[in-house]
Protein backbone atom coordinates (compact mmCIF):
# COMPACT_ATOMS: atom_id res chain seq x y z
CA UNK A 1 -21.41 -24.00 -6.61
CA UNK A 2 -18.56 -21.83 -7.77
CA UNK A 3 -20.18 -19.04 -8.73
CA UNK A 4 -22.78 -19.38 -5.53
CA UNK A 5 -20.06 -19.66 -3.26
CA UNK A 6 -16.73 -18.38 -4.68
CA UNK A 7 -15.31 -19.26 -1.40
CA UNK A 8 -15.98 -22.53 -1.08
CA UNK A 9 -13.18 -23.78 -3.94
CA UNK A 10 -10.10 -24.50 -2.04
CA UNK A 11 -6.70 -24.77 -3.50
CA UNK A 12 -2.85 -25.74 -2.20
CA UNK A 13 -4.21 -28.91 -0.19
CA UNK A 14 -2.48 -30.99 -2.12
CA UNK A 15 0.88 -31.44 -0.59
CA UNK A 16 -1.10 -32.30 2.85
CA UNK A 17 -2.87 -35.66 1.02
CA UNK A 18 -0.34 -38.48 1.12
CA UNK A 19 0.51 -37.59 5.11
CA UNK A 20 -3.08 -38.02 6.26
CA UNK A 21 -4.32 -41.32 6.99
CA UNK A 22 -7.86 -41.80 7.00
CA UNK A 23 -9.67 -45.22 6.53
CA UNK A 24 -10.42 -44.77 2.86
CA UNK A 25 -7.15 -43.36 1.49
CA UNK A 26 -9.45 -42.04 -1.46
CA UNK A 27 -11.48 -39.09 1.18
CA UNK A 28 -7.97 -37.91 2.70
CA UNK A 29 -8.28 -34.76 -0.02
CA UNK A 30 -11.32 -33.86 2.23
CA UNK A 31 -9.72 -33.54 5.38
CA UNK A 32 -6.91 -31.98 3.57
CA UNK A 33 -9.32 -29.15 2.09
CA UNK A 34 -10.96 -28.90 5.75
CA UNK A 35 -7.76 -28.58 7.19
CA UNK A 36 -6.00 -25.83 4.75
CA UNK A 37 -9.25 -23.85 4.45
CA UNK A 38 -9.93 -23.69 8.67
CA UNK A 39 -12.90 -25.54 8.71
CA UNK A 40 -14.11 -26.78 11.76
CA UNK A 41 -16.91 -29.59 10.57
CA UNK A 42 -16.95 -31.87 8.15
CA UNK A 43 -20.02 -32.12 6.88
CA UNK A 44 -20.79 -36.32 5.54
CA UNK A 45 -23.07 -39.54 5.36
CA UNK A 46 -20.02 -40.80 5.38
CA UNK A 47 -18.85 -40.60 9.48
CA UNK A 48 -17.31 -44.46 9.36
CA UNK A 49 -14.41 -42.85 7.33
CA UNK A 50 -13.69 -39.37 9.00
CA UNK A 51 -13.13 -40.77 12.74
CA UNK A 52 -13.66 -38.59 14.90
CA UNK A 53 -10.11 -38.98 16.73
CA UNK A 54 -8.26 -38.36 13.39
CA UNK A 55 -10.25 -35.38 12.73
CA UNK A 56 -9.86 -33.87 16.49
CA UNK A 57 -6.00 -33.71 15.79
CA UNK A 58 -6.64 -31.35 13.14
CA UNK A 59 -9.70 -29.10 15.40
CA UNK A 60 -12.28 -30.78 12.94
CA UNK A 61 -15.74 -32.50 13.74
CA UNK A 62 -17.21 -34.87 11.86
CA UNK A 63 -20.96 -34.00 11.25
CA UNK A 64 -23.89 -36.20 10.06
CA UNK A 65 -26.21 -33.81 7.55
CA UNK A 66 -28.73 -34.29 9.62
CA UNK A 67 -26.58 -33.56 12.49
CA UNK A 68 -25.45 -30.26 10.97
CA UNK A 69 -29.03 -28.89 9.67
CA UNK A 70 -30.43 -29.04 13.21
CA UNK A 71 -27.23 -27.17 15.00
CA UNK A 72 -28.02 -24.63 11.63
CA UNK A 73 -32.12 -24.71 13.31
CA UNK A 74 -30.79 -24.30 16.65
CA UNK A 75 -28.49 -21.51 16.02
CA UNK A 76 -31.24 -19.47 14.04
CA UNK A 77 -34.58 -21.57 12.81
CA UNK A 78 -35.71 -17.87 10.92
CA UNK A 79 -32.83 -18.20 8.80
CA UNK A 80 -33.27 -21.54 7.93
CA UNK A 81 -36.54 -21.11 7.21
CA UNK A 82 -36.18 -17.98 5.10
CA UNK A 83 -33.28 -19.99 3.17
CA UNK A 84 -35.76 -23.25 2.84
CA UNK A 85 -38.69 -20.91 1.77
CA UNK A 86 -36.64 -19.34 -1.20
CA UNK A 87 -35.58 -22.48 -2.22
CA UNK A 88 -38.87 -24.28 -2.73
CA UNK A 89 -39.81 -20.43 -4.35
CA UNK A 90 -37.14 -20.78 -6.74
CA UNK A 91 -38.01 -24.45 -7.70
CA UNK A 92 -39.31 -25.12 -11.35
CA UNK A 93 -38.94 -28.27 -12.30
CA UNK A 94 -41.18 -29.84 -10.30
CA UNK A 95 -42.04 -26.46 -8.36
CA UNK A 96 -42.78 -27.10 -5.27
CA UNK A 97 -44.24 -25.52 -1.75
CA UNK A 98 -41.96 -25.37 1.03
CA UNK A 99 -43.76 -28.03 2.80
CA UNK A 100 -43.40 -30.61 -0.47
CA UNK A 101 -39.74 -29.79 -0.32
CA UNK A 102 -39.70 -30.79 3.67
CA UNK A 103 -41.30 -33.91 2.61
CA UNK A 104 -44.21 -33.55 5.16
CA UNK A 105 -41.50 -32.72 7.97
CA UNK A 106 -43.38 -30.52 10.92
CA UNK A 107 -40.88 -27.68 10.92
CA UNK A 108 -43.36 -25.08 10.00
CA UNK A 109 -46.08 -26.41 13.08
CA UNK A 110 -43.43 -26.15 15.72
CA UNK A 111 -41.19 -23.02 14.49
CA UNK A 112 -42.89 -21.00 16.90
CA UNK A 113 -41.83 -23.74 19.92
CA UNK A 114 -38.40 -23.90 18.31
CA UNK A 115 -38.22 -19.77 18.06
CA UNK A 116 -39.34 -19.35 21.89
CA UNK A 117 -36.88 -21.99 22.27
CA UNK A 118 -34.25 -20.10 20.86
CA UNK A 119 -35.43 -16.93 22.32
CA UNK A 120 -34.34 -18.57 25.85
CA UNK A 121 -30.90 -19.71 24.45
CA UNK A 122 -30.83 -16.29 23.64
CA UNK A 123 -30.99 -14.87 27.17
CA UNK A 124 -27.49 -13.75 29.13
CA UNK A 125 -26.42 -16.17 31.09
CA UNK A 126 -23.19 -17.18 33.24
CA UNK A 127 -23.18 -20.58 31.15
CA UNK A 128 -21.13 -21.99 28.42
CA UNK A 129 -20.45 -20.32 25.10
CA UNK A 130 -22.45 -20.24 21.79
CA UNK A 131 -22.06 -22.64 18.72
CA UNK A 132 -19.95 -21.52 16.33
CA UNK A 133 -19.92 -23.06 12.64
């Protein structure tokens, strides 16, 4: 992940660990990292430790995977789909199609529902503002 992100290594969070307090005392150099790098989500399986109070005092949201993947979908499916697509192309070991690495999921039938979808989000309005991750 280093070298495929360079930015996601994040350093001088340590000073922040001890004064966070966080259900398991063993995650609080998460929500340190979050906090010193300006993140906004944290992204775990793991929601029963980050609560979601103790995270708002910082500007964080906890965020289920799942939770996180779809907001990713909602905010621009052809993306996701181009990102999905390379990475079942650059699978070797099993290779695999796109639709193996889905696991059977029905993205691919209903990307066309889901673009139109977005194509509406898309459209000026006087409503609220976009999602930003």
């Amino acid at each position: 992940m280093n070298v495929a992100i360079p930015d996601a290594i994040v350093t001088g969070y340590e000073p922040q660990v001890d004064r966070l307090d966080l259900p398991d005392l063993d995650d609080r150099h998460v929500l340190a990292a979050a906090i010193r790098s300006g993140a906004t989500s944290i992204v775990t399986a793991n929601l029963a430790d980050f609560p979601r109070d103790v995270l708002a005092r910082y500007g964080i949201e906890p965020l289920a995977p799942d939770e996180f993947v779809l907001r990713l979908v909602h905010q621009d499916l052809d993306a996701v789909v181009e990102v999905v697509d390379r990475q079942a192309a650059d699978l070797r070991n099993p290779p695999m199609s796109t639709a193996e690495l889905l696991d059977g999921q029905s993205w691919r039938s209903t990307s066309k529902q889901r673009s139109a979808s977005a194509a509406a989000r898309n459209r000026p309005s006087t409503g609220a503002g976009a999602l930003a991750l």
